[in-house]
PDB file of N, CA and C in Angstrom:
ATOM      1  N   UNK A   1     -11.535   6.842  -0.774  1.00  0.00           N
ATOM      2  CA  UNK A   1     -11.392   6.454  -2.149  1.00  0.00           C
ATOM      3  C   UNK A   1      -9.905   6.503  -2.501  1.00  0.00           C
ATOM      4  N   UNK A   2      -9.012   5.664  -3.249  1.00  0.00           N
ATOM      5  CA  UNK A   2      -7.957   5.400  -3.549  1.00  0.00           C
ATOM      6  C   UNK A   2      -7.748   5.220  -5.094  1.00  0.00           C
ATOM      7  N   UNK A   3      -7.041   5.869  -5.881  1.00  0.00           N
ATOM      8  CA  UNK A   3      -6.357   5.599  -7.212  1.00  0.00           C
ATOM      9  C   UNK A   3      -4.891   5.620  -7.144  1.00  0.00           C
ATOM     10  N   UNK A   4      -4.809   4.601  -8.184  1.00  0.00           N
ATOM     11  CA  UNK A   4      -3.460   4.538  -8.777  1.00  0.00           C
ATOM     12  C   UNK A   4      -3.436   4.533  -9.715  1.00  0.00           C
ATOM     13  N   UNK A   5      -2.189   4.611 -10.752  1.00  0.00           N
ATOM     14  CA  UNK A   5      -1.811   4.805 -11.922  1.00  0.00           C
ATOM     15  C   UNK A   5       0.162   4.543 -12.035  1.00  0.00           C
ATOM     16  N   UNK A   6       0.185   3.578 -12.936  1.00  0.00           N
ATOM     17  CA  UNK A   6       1.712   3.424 -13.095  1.00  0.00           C
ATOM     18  C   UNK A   6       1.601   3.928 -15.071  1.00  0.00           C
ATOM     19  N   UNK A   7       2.786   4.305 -15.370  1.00  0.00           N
ATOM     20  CA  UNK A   7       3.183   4.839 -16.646  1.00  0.00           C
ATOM     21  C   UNK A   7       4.525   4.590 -16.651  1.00  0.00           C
ATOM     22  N   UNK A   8       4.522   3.764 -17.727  1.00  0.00           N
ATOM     23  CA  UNK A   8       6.300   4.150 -18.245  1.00  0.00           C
ATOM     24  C   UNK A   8       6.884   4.902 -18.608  1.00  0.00           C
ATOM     25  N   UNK A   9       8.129   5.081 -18.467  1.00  0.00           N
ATOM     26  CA  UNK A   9       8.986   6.310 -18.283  1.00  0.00           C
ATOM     27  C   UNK A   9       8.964   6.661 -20.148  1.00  0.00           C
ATOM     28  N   UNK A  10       9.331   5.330 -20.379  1.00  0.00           N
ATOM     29  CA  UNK A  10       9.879   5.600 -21.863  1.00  0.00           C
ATOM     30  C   UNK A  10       8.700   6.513 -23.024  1.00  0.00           C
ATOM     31  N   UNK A  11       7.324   6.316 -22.427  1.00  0.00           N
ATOM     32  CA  UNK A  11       6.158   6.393 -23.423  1.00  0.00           C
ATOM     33  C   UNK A  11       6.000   7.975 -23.180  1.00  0.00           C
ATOM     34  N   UNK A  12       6.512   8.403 -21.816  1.00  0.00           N
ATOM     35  CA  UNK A  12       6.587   9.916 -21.443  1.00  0.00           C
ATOM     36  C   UNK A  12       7.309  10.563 -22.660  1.00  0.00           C
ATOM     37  N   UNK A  13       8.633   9.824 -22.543  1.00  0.00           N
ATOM     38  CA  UNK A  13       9.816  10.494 -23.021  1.00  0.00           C
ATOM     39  C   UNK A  13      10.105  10.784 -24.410  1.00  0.00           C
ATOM     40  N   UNK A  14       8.945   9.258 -25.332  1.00  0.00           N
ATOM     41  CA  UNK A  14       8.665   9.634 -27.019  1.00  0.00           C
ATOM     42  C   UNK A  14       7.992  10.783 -26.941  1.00  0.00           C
ATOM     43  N   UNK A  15       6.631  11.041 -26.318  1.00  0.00           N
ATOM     44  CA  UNK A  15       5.540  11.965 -26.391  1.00  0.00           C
ATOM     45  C   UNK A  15       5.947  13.322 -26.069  1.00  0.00           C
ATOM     46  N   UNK A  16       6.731  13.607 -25.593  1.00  0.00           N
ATOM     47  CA  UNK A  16       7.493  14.685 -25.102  1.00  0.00           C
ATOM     48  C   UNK A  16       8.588  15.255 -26.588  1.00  0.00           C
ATOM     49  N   UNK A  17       9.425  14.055 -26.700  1.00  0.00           N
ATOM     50  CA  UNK A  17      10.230  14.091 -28.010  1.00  0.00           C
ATOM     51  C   UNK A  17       9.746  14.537 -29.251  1.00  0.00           C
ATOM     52  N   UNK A  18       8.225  14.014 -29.122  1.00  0.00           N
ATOM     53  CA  UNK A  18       7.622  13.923 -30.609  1.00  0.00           C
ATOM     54  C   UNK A  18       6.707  15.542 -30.711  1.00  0.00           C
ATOM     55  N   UNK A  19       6.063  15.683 -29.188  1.00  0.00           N
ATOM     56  CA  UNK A  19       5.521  17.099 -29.172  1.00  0.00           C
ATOM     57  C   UNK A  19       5.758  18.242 -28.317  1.00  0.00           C
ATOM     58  N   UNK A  20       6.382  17.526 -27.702  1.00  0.00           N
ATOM     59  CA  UNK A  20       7.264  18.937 -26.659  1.00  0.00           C
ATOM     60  C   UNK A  20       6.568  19.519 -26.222  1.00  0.00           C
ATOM     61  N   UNK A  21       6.485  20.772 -25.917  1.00  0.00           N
ATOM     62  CA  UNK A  21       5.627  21.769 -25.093  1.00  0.00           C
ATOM     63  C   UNK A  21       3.994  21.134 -25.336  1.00  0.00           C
ATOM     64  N   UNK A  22       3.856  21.236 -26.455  1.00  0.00           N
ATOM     65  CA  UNK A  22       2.684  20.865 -26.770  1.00  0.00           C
ATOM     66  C   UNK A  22       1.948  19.952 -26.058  1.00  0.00           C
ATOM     67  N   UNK A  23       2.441  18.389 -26.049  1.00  0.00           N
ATOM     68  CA  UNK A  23       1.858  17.781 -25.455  1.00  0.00           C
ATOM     69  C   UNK A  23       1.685  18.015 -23.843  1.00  0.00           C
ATOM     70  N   UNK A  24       2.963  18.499 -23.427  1.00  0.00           N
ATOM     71  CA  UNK A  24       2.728  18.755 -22.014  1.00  0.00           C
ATOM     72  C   UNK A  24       2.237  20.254 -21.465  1.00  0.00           C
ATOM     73  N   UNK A  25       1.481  21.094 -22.354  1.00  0.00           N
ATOM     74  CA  UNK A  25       0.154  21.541 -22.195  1.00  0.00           C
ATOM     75  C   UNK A  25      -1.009  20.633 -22.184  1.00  0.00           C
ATOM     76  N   UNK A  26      -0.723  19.647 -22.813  1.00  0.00           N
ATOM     77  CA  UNK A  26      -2.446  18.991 -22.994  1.00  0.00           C
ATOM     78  C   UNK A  26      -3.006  18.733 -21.319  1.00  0.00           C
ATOM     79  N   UNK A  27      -1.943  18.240 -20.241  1.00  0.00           N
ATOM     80  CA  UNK A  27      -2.842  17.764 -19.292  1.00  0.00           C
ATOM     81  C   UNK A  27      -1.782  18.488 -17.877  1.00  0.00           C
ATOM     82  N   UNK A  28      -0.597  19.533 -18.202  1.00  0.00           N
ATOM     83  CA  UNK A  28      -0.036  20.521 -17.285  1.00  0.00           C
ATOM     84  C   UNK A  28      -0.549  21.792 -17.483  1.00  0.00           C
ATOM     85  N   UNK A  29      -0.825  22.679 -16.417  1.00  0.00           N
ATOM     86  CA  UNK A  29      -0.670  24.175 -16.635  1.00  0.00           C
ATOM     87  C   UNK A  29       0.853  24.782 -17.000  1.00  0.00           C
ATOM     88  N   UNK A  30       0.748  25.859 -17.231  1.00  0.00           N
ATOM     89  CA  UNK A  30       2.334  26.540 -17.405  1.00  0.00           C
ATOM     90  C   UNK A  30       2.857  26.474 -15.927  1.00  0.00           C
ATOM     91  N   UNK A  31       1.920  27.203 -15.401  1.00  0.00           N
ATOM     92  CA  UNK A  31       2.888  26.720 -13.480  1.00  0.00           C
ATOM     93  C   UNK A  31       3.334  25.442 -13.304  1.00  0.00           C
ATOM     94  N   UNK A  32       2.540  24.490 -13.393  1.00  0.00           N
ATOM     95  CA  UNK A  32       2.966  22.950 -13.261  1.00  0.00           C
ATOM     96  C   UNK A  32       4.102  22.749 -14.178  1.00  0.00           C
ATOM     97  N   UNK A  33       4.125  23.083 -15.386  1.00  0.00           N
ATOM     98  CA  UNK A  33       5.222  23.113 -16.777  1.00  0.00           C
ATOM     99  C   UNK A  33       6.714  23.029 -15.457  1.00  0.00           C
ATOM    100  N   UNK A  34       6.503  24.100 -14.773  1.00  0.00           N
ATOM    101  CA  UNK A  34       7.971  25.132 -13.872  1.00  0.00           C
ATOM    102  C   UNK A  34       8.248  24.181 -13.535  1.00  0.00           C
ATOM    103  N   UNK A  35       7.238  23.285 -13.087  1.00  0.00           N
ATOM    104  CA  UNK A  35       8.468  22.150 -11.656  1.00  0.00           C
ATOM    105  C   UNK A  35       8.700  20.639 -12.758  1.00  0.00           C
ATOM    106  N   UNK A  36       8.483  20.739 -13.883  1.00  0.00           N
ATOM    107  CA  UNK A  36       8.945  19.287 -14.714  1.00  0.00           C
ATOM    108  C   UNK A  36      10.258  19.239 -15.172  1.00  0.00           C
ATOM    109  N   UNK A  37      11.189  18.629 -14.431  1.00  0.00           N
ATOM    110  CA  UNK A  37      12.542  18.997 -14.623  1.00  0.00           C
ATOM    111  C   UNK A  37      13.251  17.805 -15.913  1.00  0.00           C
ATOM    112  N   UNK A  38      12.381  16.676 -16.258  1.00  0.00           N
ATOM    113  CA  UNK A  38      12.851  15.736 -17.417  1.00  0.00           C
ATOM    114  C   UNK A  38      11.332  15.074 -17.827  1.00  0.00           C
ATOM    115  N   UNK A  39      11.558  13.802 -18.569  1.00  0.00           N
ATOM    116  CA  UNK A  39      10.509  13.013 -18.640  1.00  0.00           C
ATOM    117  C   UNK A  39      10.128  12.160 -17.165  1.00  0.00           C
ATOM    118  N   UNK A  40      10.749  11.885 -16.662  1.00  0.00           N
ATOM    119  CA  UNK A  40      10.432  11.354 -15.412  1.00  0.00           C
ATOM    120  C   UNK A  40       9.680  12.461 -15.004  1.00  0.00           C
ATOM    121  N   UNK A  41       9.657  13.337 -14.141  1.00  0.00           N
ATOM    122  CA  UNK A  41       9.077  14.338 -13.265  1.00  0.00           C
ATOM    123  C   UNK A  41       7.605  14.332 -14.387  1.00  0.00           C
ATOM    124  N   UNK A  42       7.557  14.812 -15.571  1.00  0.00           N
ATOM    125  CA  UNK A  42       6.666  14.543 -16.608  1.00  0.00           C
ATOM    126  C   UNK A  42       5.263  13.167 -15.951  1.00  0.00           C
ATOM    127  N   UNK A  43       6.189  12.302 -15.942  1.00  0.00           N
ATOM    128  CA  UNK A  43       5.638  10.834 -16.131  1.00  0.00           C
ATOM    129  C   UNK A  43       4.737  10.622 -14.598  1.00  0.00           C
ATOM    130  N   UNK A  44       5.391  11.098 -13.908  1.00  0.00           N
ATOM    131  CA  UNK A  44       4.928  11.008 -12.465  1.00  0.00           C
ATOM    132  C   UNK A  44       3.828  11.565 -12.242  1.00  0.00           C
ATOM    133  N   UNK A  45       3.709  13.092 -12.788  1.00  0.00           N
ATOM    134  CA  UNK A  45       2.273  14.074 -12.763  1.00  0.00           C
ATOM    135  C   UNK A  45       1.723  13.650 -13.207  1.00  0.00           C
ATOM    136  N   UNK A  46       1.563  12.815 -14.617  1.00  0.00           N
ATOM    137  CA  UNK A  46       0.801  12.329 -15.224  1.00  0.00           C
ATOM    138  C   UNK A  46      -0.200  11.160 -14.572  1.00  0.00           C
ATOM    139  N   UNK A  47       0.120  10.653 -13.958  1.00  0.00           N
ATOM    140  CA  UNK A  47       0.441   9.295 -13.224  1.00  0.00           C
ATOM    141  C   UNK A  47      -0.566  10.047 -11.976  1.00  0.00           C
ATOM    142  N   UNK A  48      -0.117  10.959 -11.577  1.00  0.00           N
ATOM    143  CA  UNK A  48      -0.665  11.708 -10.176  1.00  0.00           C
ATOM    144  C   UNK A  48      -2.172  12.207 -11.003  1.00  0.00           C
ATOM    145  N   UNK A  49      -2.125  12.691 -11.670  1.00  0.00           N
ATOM    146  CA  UNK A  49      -3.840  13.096 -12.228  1.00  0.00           C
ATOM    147  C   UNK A  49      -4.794  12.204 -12.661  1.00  0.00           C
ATOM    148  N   UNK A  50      -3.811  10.632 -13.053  1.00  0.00           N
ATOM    149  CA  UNK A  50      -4.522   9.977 -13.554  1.00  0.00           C
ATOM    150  C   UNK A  50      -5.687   9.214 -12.405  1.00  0.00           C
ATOM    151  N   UNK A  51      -4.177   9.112 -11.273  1.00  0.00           N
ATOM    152  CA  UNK A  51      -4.447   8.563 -10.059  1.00  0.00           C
ATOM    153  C   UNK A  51      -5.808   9.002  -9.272  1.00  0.00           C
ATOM    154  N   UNK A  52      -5.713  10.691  -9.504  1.00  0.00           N
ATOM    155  CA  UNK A  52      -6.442  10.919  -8.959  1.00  0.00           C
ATOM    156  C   UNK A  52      -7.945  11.144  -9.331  1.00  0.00           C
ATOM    157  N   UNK A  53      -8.394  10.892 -10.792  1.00  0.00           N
ATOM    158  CA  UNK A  53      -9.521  10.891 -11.622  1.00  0.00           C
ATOM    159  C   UNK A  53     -10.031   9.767 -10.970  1.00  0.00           C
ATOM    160  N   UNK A  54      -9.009   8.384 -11.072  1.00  0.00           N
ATOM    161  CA  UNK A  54      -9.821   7.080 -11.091  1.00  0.00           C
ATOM    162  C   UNK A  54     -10.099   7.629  -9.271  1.00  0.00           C
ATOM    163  N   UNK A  55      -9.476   7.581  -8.131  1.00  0.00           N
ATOM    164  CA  UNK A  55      -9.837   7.566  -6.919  1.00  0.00           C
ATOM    165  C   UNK A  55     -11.554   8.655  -7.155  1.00  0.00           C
ATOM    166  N   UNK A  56     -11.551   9.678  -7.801  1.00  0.00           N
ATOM    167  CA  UNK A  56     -12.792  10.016  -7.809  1.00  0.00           C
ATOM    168  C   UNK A  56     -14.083   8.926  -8.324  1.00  0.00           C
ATOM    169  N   UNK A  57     -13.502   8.391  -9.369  1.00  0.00           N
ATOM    170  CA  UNK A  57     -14.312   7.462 -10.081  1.00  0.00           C
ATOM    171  C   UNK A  57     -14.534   7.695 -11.260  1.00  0.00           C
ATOM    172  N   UNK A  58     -14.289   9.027 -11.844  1.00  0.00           N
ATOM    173  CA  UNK A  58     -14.656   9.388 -13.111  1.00  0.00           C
ATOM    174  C   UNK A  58     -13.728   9.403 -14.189  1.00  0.00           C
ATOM    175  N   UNK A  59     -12.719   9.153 -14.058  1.00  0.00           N
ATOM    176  CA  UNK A  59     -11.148   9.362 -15.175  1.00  0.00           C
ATOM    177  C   UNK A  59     -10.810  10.421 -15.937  1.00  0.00           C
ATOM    178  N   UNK A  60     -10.429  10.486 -16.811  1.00  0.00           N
ATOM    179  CA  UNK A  60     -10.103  11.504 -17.434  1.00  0.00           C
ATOM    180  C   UNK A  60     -11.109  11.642 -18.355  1.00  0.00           C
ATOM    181  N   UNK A  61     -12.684  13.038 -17.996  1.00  0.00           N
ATOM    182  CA  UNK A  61     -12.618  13.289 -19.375  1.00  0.00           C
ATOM    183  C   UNK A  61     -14.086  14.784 -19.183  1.00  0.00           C
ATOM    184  N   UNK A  62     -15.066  13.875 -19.208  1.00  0.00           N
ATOM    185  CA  UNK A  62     -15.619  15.845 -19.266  1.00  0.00           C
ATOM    186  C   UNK A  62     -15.805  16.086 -17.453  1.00  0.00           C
ATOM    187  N   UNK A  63     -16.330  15.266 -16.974  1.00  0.00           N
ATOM    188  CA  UNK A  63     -16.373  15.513 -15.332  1.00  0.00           C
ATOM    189  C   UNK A  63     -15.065  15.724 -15.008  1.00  0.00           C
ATOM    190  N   UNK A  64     -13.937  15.464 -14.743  1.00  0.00           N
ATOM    191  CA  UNK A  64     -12.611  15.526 -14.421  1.00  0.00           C
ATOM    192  C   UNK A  64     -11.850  15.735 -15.349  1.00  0.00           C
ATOM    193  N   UNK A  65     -11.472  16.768 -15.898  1.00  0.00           N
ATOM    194  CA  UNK A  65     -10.018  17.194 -16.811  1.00  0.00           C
ATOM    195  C   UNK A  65      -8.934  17.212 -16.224  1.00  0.00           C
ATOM    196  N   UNK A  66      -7.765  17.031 -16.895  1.00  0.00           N
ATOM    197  CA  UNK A  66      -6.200  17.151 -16.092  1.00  0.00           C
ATOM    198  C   UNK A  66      -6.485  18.327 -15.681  1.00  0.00           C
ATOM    199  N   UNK A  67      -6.746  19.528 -16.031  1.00  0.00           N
ATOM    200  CA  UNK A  67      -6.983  20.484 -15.628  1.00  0.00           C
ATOM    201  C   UNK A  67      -7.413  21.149 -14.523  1.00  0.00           C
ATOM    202  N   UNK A  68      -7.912  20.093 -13.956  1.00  0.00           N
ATOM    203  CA  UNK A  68      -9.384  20.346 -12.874  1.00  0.00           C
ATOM    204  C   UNK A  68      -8.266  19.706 -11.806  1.00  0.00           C
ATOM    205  N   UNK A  69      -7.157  19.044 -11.962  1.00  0.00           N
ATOM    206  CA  UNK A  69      -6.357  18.507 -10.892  1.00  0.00           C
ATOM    207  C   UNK A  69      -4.699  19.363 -10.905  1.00  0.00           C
ATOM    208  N   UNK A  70      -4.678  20.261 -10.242  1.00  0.00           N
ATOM    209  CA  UNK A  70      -3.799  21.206  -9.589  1.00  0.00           C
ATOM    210  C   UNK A  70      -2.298  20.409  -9.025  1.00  0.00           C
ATOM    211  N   UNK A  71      -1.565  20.299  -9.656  1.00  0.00           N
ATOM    212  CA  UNK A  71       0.154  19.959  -8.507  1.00  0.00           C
ATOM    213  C   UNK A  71       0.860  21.199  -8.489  1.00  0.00           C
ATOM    214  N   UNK A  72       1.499  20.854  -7.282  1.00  0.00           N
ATOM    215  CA  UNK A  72       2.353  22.065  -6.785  1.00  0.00           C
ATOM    216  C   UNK A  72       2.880  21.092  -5.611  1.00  0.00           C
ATOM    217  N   UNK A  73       4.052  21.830  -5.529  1.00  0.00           N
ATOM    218  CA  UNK A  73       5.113  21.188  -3.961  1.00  0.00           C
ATOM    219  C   UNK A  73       4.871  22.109  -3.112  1.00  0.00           C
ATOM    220  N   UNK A  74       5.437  21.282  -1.934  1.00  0.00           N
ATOM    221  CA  UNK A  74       5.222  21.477  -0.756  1.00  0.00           C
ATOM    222  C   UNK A  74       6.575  22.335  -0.149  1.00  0.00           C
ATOM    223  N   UNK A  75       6.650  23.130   1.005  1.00  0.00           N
ATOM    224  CA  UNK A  75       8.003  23.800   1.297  1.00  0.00           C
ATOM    225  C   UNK A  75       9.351  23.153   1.212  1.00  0.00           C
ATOM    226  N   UNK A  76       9.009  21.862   1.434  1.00  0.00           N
ATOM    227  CA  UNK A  76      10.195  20.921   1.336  1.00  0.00           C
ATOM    228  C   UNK A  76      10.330  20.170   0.325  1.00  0.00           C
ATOM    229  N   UNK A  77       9.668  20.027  -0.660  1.00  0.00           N
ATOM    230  CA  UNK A  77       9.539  19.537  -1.882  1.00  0.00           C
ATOM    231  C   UNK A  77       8.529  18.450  -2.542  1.00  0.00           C
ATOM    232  N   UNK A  78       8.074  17.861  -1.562  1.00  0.00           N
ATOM    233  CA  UNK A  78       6.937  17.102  -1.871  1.00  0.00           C
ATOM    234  C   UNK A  78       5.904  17.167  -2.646  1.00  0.00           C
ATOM    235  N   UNK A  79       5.396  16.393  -3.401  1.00  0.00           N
ATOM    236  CA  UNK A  79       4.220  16.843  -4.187  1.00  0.00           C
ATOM    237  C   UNK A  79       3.169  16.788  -3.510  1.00  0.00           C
ATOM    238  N   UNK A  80       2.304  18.099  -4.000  1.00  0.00           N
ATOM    239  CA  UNK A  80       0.952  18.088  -3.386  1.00  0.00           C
ATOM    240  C   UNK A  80       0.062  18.494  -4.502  1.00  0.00           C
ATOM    241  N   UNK A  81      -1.148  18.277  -4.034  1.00  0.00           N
ATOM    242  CA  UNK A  81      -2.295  17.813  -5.299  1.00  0.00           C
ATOM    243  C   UNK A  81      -3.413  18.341  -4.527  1.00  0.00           C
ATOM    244  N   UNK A  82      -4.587  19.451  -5.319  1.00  0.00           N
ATOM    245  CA  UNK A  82      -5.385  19.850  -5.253  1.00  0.00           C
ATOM    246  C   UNK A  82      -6.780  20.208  -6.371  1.00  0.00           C
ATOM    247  N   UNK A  83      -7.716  20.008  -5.873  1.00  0.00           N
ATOM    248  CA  UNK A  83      -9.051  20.141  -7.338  1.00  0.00           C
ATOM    249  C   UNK A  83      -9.451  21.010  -7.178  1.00  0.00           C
ATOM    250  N   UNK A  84     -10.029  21.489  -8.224  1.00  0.00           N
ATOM    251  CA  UNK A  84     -11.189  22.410  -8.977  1.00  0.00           C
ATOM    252  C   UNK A  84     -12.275  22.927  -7.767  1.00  0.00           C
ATOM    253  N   UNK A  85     -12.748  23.949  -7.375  1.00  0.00           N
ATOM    254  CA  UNK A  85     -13.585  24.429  -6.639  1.00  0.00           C
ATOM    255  C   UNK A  85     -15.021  23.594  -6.794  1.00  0.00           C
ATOM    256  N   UNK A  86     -15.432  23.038  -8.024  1.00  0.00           N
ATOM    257  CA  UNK A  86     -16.531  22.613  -8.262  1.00  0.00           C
ATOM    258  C   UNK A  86     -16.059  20.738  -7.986  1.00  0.00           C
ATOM    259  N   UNK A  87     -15.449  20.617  -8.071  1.00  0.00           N
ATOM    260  CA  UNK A  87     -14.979  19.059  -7.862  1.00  0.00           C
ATOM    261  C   UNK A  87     -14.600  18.749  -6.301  1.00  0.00           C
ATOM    262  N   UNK A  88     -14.226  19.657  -5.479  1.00  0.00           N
ATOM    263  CA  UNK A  88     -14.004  19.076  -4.233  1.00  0.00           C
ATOM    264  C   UNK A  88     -15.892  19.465  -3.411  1.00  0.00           C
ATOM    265  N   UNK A  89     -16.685  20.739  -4.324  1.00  0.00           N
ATOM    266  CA  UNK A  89     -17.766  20.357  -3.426  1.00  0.00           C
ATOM    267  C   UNK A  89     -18.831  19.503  -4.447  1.00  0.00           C
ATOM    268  N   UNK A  90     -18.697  18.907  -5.206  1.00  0.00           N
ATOM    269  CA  UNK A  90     -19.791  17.512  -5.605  1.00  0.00           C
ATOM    270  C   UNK A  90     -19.183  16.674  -5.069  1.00  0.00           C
ATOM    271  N   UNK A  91     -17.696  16.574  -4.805  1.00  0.00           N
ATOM    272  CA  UNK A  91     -17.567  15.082  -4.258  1.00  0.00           C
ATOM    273  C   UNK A  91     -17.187  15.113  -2.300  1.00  0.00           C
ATOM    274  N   UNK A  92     -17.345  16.857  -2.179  1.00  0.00           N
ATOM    275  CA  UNK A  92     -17.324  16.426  -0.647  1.00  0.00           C
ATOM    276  C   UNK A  92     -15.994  16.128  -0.014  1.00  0.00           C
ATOM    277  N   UNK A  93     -15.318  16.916  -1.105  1.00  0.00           N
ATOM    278  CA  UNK A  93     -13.865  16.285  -0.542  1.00  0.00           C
ATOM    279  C   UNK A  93     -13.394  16.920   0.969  1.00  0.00           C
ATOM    280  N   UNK A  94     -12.967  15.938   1.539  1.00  0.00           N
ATOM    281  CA  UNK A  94     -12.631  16.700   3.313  1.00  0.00           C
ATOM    282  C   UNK A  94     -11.077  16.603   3.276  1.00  0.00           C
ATOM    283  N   UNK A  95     -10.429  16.310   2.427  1.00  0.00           N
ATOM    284  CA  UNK A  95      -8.712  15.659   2.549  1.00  0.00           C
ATOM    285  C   UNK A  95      -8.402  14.824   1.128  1.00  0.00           C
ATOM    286  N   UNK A  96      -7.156  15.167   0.655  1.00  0.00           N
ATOM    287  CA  UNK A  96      -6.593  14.142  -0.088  1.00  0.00           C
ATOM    288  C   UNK A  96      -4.938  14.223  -0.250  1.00  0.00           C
ATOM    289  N   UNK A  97      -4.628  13.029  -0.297  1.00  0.00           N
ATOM    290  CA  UNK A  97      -3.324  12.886  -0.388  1.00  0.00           C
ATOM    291  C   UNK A  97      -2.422  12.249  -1.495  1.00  0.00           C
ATOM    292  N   UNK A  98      -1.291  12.185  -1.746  1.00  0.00           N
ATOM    293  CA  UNK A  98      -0.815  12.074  -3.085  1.00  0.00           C
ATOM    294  C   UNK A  98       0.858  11.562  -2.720  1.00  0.00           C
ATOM    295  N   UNK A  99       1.101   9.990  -3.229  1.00  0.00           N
ATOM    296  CA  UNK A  99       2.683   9.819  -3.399  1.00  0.00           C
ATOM    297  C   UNK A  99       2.769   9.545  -4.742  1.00  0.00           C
ATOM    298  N   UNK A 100       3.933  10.000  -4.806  1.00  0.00           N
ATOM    299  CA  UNK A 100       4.591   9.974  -6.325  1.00  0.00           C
ATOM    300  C   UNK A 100       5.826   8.844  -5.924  1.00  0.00           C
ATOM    301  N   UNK A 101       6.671   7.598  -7.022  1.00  0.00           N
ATOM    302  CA  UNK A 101       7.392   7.195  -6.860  1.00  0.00           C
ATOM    303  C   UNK A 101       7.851   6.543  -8.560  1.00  0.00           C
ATOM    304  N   UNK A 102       9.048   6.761  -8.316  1.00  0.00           N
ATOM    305  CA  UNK A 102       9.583   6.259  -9.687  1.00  0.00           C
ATOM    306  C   UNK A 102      10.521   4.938  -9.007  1.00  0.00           C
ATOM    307  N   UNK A 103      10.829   3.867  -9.886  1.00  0.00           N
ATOM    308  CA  UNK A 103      11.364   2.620  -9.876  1.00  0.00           C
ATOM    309  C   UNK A 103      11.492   2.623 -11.304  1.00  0.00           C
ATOM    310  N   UNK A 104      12.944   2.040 -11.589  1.00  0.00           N
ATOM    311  CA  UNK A 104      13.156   1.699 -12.860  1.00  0.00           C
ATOM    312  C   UNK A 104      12.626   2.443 -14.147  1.00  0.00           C
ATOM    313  N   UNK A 105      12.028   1.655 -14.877  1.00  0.00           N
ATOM    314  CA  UNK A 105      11.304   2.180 -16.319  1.00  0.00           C
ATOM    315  C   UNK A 105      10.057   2.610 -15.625  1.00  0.00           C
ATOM    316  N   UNK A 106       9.718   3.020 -14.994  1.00  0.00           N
ATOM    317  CA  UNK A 106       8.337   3.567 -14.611  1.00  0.00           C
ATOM    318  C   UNK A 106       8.014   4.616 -13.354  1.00  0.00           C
ATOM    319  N   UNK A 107       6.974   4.936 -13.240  1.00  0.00           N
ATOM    320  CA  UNK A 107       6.644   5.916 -12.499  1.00  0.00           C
ATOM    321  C   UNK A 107       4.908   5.546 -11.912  1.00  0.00           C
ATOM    322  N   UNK A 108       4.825   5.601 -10.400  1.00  0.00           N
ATOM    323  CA  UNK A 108       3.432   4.900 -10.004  1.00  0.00           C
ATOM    324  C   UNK A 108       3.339   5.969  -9.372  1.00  0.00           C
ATOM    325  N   UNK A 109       2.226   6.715  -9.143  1.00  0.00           N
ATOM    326  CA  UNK A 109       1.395   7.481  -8.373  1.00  0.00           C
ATOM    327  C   UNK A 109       0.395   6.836  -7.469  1.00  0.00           C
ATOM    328  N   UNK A 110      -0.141   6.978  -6.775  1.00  0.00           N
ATOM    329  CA  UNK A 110      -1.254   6.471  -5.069  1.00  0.00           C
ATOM    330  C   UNK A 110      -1.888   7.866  -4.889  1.00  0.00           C
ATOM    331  N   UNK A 111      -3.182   8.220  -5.130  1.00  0.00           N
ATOM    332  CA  UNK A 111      -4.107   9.351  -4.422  1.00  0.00           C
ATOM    333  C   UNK A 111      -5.076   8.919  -3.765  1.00  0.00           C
ATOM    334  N   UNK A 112      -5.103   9.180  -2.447  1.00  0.00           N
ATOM    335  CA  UNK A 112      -6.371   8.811  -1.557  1.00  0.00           C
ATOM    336  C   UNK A 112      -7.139   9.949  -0.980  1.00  0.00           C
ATOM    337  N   UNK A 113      -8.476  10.129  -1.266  1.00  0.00           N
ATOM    338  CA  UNK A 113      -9.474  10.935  -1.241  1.00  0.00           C
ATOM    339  C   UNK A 113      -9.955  10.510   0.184  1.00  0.00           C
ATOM    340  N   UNK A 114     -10.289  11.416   0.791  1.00  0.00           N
ATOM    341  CA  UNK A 114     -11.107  11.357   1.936  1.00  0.00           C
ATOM    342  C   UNK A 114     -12.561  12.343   1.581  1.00  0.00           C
ATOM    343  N   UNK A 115     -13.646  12.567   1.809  1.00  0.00           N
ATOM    344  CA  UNK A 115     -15.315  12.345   1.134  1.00  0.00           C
ATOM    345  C   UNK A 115     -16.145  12.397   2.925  1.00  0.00           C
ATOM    346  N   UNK A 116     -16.443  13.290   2.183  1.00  0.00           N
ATOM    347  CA  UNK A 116     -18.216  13.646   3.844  1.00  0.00           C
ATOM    348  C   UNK A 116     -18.855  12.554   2.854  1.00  0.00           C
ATOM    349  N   UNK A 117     -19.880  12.278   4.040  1.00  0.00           N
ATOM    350  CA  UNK A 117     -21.262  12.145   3.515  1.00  0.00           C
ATOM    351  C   UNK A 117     -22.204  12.592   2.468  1.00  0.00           C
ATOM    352  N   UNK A 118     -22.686  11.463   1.727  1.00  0.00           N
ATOM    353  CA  UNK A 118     -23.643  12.714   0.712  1.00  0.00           C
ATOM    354  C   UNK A 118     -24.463  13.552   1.504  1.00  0.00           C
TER     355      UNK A 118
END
């Protein structure tokens, strides 16, 4: 299973402006908060959870919360992406992977789920 998600940089950067911490509690933990170093880095996670709702199939909302989708880097800096104890066993997850990339005014995320058998 595969999701993507592109977001513009700029729509990060009002929402951030306009609610600051606030908004980026709505769909970061405080740990995740640590590694958002501007609106870009912002825009990208966003992008990465969104990515990874649709690759489940369900998007953002009572089955899948931002919440329920975990980022954290890797020793070398890479982003890595992990779910909810109850979300990797309904969907069987065996593997998933996660690129983040910014270009210009925007920011695209790619998550590909790998899934056992029902």
């Amino acid at each position: 299973m595969v999701g993507v998600d592109l977001i513009k940089l700029d729509r990060m950067k009002r929402s951030i402006e306009r609610f600051g911490d606030k908004f980026l509690l709505r769909f970061l933990s405080p740990d995740e908060m640590l590694l958002v170093k501007n609106p870009k880095t912002a825009a990208g996670f966003w992008a990465a959870k969104e990515a990874c709702s649709k690759a489940l199939g369900t998007g953002i909302g009572r089955e899948c919360s931002f919440h329920d989708i975990v980022l954290f880097k890797s020793e070398k800096g890479a982003p890595q992406i992990s779910l909810a104890q109850e979300l990797l066993q309904k969907y069987k997850i065996l593997d998933i992977s996660l690129s983040i990339s910014h270009d210009g005014d925007y920011a695209i995320a790619v998550v590909a789920i790998e899934a056992g058998r029902p």
